[in-house]
PDB file of N, CA and C in Angstrom:
ATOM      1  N   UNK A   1       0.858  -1.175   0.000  1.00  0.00           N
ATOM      2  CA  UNK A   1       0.000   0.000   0.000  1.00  0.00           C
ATOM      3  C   UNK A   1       0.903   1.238   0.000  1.00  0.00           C
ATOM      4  N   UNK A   2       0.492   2.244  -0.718  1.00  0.00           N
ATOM      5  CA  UNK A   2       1.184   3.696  -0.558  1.00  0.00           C
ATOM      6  C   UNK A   2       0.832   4.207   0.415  1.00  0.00           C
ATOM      7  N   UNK A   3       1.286   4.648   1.383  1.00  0.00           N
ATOM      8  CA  UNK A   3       0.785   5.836   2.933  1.00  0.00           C
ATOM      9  C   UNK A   3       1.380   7.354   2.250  1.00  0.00           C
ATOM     10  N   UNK A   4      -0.081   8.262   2.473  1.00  0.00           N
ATOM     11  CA  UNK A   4       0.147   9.547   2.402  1.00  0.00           C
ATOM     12  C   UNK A   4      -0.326   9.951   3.761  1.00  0.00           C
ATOM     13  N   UNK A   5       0.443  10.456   4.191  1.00  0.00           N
ATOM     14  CA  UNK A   5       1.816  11.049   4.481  1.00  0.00           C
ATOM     15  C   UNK A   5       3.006  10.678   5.879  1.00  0.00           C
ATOM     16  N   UNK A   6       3.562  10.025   5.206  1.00  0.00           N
ATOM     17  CA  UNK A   6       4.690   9.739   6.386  1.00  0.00           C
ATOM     18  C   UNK A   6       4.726  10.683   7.307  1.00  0.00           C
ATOM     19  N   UNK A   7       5.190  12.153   6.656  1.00  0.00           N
ATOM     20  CA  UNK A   7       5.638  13.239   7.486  1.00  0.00           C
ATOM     21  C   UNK A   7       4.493  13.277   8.570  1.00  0.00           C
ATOM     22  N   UNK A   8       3.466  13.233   8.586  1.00  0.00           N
ATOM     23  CA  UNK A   8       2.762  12.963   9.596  1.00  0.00           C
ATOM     24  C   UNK A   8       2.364  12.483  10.807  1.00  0.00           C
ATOM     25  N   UNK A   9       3.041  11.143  10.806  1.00  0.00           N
ATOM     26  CA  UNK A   9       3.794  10.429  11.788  1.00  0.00           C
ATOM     27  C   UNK A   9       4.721  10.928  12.255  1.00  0.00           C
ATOM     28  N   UNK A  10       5.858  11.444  11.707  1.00  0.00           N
ATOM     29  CA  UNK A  10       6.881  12.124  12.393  1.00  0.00           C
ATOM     30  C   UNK A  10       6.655  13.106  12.649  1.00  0.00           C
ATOM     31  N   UNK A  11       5.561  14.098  12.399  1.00  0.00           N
ATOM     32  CA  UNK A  11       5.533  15.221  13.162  1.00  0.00           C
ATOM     33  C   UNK A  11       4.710  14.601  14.600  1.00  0.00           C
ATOM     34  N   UNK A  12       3.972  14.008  14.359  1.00  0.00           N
ATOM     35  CA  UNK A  12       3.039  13.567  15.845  1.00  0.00           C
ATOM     36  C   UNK A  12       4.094  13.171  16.854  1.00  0.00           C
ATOM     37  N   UNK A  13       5.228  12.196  16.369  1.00  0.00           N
ATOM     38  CA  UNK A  13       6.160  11.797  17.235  1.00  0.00           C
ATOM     39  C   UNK A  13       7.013  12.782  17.880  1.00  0.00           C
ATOM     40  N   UNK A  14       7.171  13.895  16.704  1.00  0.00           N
ATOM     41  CA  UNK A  14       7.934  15.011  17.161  1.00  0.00           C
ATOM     42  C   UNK A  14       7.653  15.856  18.305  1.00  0.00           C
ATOM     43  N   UNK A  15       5.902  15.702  17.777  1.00  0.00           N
ATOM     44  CA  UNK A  15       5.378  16.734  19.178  1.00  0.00           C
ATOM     45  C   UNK A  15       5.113  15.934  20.687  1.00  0.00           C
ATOM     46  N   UNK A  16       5.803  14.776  20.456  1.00  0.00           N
ATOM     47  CA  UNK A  16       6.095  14.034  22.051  1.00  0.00           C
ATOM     48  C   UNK A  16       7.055  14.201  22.762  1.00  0.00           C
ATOM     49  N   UNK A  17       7.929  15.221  22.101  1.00  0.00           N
ATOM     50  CA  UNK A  17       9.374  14.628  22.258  1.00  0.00           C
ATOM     51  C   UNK A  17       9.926  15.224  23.714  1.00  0.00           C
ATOM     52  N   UNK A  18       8.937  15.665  24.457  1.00  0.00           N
ATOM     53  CA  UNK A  18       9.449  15.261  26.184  1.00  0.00           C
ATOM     54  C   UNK A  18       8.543  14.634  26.698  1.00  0.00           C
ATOM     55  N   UNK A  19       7.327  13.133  26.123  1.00  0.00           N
ATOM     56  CA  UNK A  19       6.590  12.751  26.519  1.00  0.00           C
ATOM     57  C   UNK A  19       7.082  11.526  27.148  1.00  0.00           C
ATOM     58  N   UNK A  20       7.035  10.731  28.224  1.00  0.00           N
ATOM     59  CA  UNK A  20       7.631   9.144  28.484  1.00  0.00           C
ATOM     60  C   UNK A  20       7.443   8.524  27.498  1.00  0.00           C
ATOM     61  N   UNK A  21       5.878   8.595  26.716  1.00  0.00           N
ATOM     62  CA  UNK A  21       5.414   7.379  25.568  1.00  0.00           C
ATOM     63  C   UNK A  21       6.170   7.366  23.974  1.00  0.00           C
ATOM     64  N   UNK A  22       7.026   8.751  23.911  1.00  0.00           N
ATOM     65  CA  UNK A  22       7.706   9.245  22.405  1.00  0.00           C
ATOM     66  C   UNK A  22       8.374   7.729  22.412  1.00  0.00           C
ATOM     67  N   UNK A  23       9.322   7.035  22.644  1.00  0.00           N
ATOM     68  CA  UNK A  23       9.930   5.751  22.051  1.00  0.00           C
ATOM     69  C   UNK A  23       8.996   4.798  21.413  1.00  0.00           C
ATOM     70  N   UNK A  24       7.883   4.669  22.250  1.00  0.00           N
ATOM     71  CA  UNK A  24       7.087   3.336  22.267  1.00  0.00           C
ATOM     72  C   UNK A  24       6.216   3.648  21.018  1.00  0.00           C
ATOM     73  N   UNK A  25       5.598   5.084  21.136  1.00  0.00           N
ATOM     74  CA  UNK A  25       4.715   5.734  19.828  1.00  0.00           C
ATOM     75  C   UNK A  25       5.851   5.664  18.310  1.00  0.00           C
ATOM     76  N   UNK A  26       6.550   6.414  18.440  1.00  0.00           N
ATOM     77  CA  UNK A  26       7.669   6.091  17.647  1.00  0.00           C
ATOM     78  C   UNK A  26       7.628   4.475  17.353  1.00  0.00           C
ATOM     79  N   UNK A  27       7.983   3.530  17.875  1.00  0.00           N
ATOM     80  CA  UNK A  27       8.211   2.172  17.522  1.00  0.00           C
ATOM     81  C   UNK A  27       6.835   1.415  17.208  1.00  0.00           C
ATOM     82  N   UNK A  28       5.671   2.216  17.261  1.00  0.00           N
ATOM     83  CA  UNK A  28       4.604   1.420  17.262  1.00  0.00           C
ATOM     84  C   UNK A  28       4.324   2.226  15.631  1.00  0.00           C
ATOM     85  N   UNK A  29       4.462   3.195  15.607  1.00  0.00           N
ATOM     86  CA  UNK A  29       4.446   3.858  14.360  1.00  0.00           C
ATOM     87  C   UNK A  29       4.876   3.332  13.369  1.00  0.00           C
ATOM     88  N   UNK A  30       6.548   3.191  13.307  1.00  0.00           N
ATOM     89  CA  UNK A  30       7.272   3.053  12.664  1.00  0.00           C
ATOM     90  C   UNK A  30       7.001   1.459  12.191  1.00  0.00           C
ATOM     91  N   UNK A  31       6.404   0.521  13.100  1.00  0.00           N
ATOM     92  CA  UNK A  31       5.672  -0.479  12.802  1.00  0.00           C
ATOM     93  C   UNK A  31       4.633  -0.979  11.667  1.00  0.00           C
ATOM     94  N   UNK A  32       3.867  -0.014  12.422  1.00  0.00           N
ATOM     95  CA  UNK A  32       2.535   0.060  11.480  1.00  0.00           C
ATOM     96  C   UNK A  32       2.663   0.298  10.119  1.00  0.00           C
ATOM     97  N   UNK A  33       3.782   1.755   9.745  1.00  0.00           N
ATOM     98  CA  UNK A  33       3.885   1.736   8.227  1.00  0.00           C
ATOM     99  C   UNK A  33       4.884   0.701   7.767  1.00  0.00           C
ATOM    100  N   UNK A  34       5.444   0.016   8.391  1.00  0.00           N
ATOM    101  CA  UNK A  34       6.697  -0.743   7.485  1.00  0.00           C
ATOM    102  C   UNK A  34       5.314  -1.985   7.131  1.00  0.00           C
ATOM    103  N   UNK A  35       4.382  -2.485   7.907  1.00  0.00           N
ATOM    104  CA  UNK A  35       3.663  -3.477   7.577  1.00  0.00           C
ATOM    105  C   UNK A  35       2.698  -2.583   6.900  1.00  0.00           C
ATOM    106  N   UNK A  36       2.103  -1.954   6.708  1.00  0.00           N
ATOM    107  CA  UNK A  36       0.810  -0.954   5.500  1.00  0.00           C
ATOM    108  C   UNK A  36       1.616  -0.802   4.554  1.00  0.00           C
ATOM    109  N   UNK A  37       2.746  -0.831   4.461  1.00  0.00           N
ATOM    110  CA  UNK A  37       3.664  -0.366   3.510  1.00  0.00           C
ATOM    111  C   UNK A  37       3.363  -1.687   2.427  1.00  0.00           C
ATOM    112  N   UNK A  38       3.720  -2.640   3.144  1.00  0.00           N
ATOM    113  CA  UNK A  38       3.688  -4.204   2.633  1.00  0.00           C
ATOM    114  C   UNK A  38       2.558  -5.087   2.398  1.00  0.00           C
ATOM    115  N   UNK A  39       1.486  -4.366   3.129  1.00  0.00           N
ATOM    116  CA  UNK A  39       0.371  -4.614   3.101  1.00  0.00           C
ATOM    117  C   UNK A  39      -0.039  -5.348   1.557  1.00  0.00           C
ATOM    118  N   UNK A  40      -0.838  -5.575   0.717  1.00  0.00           N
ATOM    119  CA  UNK A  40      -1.353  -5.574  -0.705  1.00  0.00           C
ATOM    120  C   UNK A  40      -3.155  -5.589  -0.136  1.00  0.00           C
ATOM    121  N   UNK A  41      -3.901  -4.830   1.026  1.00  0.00           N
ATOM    122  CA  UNK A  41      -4.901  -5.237   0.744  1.00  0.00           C
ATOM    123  C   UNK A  41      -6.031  -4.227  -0.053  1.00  0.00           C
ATOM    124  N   UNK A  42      -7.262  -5.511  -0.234  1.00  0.00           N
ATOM    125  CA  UNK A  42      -8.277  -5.223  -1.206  1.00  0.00           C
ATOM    126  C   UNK A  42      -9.458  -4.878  -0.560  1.00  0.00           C
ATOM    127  N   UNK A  43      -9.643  -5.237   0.944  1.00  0.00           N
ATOM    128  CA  UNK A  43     -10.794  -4.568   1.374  1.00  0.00           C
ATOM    129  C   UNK A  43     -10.700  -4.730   3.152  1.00  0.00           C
ATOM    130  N   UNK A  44     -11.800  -4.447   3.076  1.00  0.00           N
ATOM    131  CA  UNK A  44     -11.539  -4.277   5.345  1.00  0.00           C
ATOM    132  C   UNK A  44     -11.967  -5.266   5.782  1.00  0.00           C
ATOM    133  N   UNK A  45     -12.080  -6.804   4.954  1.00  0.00           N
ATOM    134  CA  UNK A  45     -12.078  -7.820   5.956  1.00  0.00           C
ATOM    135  C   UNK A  45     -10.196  -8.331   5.832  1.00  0.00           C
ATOM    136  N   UNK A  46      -9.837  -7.475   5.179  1.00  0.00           N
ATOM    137  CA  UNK A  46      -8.155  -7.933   4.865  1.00  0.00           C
ATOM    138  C   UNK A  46      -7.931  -7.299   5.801  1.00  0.00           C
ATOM    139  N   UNK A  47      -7.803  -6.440   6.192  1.00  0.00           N
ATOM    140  CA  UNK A  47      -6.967  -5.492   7.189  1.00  0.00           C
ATOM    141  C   UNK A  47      -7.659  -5.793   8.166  1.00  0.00           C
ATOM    142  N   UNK A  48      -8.643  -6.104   8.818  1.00  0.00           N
ATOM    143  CA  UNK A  48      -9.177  -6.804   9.912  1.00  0.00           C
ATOM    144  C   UNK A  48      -8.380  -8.460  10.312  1.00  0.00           C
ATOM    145  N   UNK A  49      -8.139  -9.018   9.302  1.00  0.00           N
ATOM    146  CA  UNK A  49      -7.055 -10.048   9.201  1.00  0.00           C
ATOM    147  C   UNK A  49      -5.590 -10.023   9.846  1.00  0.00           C
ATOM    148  N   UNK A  50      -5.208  -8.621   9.464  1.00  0.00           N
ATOM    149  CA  UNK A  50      -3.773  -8.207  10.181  1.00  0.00           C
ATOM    150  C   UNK A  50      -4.084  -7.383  11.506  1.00  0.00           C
ATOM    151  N   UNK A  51      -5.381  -6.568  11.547  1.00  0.00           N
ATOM    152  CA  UNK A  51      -5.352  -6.042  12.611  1.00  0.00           C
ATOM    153  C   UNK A  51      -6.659  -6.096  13.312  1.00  0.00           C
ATOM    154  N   UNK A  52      -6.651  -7.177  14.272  1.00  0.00           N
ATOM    155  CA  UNK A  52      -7.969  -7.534  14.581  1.00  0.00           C
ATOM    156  C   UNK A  52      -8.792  -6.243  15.760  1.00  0.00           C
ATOM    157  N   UNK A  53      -8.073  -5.651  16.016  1.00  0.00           N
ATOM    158  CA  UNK A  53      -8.419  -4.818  16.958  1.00  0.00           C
ATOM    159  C   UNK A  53      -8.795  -3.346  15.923  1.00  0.00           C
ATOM    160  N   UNK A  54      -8.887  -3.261  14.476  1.00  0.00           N
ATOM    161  CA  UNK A  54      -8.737  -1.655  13.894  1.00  0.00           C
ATOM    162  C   UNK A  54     -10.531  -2.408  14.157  1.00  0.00           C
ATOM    163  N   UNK A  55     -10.586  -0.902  13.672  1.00  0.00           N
ATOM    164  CA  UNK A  55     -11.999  -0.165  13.751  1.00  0.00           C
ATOM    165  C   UNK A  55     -12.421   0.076  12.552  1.00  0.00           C
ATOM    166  N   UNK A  56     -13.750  -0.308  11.609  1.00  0.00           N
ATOM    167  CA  UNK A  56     -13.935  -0.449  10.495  1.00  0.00           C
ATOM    168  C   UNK A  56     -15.016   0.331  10.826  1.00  0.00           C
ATOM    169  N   UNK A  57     -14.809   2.119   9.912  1.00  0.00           N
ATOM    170  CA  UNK A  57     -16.047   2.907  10.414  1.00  0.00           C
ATOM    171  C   UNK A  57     -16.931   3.028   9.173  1.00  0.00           C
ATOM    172  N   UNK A  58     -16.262   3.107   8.232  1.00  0.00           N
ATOM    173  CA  UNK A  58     -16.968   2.671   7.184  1.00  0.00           C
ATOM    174  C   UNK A  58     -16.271   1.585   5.741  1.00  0.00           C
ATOM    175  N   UNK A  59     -16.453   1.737   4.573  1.00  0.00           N
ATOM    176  CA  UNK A  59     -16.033   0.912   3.514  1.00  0.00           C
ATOM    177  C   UNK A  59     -14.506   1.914   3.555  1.00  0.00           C
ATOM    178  N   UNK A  60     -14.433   2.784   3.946  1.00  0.00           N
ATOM    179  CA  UNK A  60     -12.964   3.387   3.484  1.00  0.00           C
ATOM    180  C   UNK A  60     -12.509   3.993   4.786  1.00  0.00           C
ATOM    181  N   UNK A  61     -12.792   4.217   5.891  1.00  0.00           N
ATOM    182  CA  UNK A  61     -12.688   4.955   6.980  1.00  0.00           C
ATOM    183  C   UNK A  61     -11.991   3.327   7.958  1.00  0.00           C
ATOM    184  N   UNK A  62     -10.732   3.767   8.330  1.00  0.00           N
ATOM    185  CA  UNK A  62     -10.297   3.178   9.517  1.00  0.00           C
ATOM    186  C   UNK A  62      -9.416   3.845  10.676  1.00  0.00           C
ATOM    187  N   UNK A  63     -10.274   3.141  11.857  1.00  0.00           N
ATOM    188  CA  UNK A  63      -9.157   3.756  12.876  1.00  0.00           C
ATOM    189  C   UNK A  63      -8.121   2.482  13.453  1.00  0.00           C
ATOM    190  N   UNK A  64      -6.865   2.713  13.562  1.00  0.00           N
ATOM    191  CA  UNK A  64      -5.979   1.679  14.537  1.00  0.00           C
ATOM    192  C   UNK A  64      -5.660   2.051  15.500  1.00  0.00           C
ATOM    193  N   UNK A  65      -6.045   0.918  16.486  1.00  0.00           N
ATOM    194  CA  UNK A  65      -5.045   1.361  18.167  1.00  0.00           C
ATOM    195  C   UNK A  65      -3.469   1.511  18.019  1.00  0.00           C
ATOM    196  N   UNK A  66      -3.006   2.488  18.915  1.00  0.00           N
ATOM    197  CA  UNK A  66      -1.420   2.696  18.481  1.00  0.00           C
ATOM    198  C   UNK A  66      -0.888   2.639  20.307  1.00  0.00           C
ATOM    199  N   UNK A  67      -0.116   1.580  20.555  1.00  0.00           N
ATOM    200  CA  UNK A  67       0.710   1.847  22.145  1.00  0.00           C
ATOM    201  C   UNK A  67      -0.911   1.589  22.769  1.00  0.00           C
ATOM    202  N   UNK A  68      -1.126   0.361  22.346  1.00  0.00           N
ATOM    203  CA  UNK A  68      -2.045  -0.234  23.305  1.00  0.00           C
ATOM    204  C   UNK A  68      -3.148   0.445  23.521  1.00  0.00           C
ATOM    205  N   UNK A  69      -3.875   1.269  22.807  1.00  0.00           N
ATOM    206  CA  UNK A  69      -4.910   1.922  22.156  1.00  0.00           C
ATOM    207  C   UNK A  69      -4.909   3.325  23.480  1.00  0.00           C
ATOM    208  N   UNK A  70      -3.819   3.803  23.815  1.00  0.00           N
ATOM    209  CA  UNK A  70      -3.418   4.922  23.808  1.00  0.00           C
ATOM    210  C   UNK A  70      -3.563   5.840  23.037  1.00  0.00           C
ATOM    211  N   UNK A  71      -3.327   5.817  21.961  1.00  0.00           N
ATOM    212  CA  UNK A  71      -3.240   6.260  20.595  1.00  0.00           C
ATOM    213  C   UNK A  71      -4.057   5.983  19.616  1.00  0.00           C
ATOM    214  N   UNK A  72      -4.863   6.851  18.450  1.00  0.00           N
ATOM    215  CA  UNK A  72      -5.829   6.472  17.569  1.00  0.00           C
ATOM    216  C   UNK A  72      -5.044   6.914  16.573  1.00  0.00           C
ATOM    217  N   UNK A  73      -5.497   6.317  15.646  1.00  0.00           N
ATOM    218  CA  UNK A  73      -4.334   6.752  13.802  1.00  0.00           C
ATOM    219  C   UNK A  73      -5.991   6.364  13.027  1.00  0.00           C
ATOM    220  N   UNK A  74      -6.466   7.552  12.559  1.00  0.00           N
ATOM    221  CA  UNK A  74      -7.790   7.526  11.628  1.00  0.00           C
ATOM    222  C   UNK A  74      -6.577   7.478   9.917  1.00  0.00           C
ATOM    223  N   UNK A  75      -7.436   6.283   9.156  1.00  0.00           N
ATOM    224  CA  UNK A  75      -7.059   6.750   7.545  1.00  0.00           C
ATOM    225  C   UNK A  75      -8.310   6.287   6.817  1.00  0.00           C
ATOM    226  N   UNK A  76      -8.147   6.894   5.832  1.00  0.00           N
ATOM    227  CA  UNK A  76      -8.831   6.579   4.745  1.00  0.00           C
ATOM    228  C   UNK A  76      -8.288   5.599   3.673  1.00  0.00           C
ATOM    229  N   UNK A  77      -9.017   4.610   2.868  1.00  0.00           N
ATOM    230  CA  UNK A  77      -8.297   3.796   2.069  1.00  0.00           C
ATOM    231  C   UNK A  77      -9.166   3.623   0.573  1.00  0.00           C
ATOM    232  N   UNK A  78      -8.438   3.799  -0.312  1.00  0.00           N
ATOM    233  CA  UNK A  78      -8.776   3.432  -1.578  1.00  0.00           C
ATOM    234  C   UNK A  78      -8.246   2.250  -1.841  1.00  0.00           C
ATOM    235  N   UNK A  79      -8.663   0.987  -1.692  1.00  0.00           N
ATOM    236  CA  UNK A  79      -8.455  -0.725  -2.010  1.00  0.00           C
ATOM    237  C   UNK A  79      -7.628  -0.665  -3.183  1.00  0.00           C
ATOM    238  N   UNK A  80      -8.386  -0.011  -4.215  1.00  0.00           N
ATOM    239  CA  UNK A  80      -8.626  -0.622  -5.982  1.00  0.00           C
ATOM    240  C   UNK A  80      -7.292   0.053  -6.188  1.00  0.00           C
ATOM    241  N   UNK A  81      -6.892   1.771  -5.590  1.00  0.00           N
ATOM    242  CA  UNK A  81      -5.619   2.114  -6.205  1.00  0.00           C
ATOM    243  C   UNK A  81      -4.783   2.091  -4.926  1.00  0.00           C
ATOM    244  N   UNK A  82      -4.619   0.918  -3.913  1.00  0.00           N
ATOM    245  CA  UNK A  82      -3.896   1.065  -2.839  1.00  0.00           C
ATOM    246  C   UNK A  82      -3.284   1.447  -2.235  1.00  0.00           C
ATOM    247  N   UNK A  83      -4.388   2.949  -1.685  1.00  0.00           N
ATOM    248  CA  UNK A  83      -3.528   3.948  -1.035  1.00  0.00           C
ATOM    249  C   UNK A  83      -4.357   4.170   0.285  1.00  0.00           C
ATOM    250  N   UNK A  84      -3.528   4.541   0.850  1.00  0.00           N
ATOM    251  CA  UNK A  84      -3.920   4.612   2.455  1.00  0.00           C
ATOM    252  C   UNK A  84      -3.382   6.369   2.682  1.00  0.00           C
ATOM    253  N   UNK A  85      -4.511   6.862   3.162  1.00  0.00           N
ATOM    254  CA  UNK A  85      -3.990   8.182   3.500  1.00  0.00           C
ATOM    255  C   UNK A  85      -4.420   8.590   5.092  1.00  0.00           C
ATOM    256  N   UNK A  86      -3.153   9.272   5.940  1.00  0.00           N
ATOM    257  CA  UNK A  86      -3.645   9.411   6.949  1.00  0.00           C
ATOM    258  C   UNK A  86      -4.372  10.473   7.062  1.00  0.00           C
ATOM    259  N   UNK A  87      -5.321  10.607   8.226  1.00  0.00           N
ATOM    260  CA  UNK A  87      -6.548  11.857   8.335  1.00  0.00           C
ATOM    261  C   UNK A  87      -6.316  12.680   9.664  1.00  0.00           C
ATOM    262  N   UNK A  88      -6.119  11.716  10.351  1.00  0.00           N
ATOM    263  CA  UNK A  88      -5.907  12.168  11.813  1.00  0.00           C
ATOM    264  C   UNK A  88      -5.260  10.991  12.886  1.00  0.00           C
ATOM    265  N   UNK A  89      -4.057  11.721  14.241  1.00  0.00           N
ATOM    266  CA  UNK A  89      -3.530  10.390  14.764  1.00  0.00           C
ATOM    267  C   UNK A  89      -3.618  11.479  16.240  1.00  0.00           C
ATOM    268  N   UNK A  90      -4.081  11.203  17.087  1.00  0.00           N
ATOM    269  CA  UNK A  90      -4.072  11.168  18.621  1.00  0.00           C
ATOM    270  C   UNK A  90      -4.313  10.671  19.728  1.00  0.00           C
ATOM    271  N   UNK A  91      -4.207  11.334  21.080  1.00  0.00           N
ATOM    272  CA  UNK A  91      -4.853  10.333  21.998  1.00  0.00           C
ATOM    273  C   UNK A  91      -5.914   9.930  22.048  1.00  0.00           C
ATOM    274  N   UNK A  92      -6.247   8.862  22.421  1.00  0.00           N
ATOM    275  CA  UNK A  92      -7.695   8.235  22.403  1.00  0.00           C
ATOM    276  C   UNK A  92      -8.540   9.506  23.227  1.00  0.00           C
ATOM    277  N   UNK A  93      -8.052  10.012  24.257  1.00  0.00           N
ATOM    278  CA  UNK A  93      -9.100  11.305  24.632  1.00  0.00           C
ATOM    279  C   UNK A  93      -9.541  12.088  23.636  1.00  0.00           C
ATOM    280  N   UNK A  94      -8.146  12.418  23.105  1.00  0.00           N
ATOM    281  CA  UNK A  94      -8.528  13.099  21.948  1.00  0.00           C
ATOM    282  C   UNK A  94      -9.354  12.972  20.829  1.00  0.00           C
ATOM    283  N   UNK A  95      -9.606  11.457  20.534  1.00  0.00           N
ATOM    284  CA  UNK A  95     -10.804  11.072  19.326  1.00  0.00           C
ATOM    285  C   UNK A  95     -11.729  11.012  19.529  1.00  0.00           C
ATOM    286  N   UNK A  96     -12.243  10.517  21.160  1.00  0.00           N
ATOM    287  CA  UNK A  96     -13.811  11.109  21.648  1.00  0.00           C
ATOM    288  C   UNK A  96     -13.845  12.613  20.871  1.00  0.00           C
ATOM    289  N   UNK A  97     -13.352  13.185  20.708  1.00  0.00           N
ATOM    290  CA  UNK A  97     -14.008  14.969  20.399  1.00  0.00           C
ATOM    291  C   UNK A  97     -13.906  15.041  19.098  1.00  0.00           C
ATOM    292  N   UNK A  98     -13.895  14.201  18.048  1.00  0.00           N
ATOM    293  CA  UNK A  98     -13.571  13.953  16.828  1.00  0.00           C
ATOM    294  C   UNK A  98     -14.877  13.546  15.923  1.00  0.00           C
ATOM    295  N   UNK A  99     -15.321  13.813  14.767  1.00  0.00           N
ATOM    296  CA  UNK A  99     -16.316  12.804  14.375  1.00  0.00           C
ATOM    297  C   UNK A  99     -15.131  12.058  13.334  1.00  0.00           C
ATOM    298  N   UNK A 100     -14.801  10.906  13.545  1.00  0.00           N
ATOM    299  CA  UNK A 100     -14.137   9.900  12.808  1.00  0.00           C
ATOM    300  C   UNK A 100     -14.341   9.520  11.223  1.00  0.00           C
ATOM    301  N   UNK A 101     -15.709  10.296  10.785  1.00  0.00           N
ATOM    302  CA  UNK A 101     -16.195  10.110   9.521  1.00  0.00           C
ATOM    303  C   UNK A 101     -15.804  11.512   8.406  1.00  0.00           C
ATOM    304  N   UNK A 102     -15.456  12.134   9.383  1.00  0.00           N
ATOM    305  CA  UNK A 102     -15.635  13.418   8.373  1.00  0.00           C
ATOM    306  C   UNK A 102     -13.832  14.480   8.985  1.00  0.00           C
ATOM    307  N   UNK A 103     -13.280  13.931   9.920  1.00  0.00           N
ATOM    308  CA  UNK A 103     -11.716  14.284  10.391  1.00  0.00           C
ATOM    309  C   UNK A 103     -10.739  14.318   9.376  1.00  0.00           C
ATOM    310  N   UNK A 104     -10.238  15.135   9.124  1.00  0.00           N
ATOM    311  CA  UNK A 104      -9.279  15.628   7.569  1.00  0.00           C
ATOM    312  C   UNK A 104      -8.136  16.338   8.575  1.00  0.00           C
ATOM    313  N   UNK A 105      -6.606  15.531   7.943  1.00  0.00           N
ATOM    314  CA  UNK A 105      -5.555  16.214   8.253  1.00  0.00           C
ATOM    315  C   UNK A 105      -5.260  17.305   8.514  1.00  0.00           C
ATOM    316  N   UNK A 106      -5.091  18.304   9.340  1.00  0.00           N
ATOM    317  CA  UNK A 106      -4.247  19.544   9.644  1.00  0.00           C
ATOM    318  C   UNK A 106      -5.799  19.872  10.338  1.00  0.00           C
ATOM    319  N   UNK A 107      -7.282  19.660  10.483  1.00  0.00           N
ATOM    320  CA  UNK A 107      -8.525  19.917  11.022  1.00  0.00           C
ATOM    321  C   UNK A 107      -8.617  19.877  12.556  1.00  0.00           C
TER     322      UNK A 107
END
């Protein structure tokens, strides 16, 4: 799968960077895209396959737990041209105040 936008991840990690959790977020990150990276999937019972715990909000809308669902990472996915784009990544406090369907990067 293509991920738009890496830099995204590293800025979230960046803005931890006197937090205790910055290593673990970092390594859980850096996780997630090396396997989405490698990914090849075609729909959200595939990625429910690798990640039994994501959140299937709609046909293109997913959220993943990140650092033990500390962390929410919302993307959007186009199957057919396999791209995964991120929308939004914070604390789980933080996604209660979110509507998960309609959350767009930099929003």
């Amino acid at each position: 799968m293509r991920i738009i936008a890496r830099r995204t991840l590293r800025k979230f990690v960046e803005s931890l960077s006197r937090h205790k959790d910055q290593p673990a977020v970092k390594a859980a990150l850096d996780a997630w895209f090396e396997e989405v990276r490698k990914a090849c999937w075609t729909s959200t019972a595939e990625v429910k396959q690798s990640y039994a715990t994501a959140s299937i909000v709609t046909a293109e809308r997913i959220v993943f737990n990140v650092k033990g669902n500390a962390y929410r990472l919302v993307v959007a996915v186009d199957f057919e041209k396999g791209i995964v784009w991120i929308k939004w990544i914070g604390t789980h406090k933080d996604y209660d105040r979110i509507d998960v369907t309609e959350v767009e990067h930099g929003k």
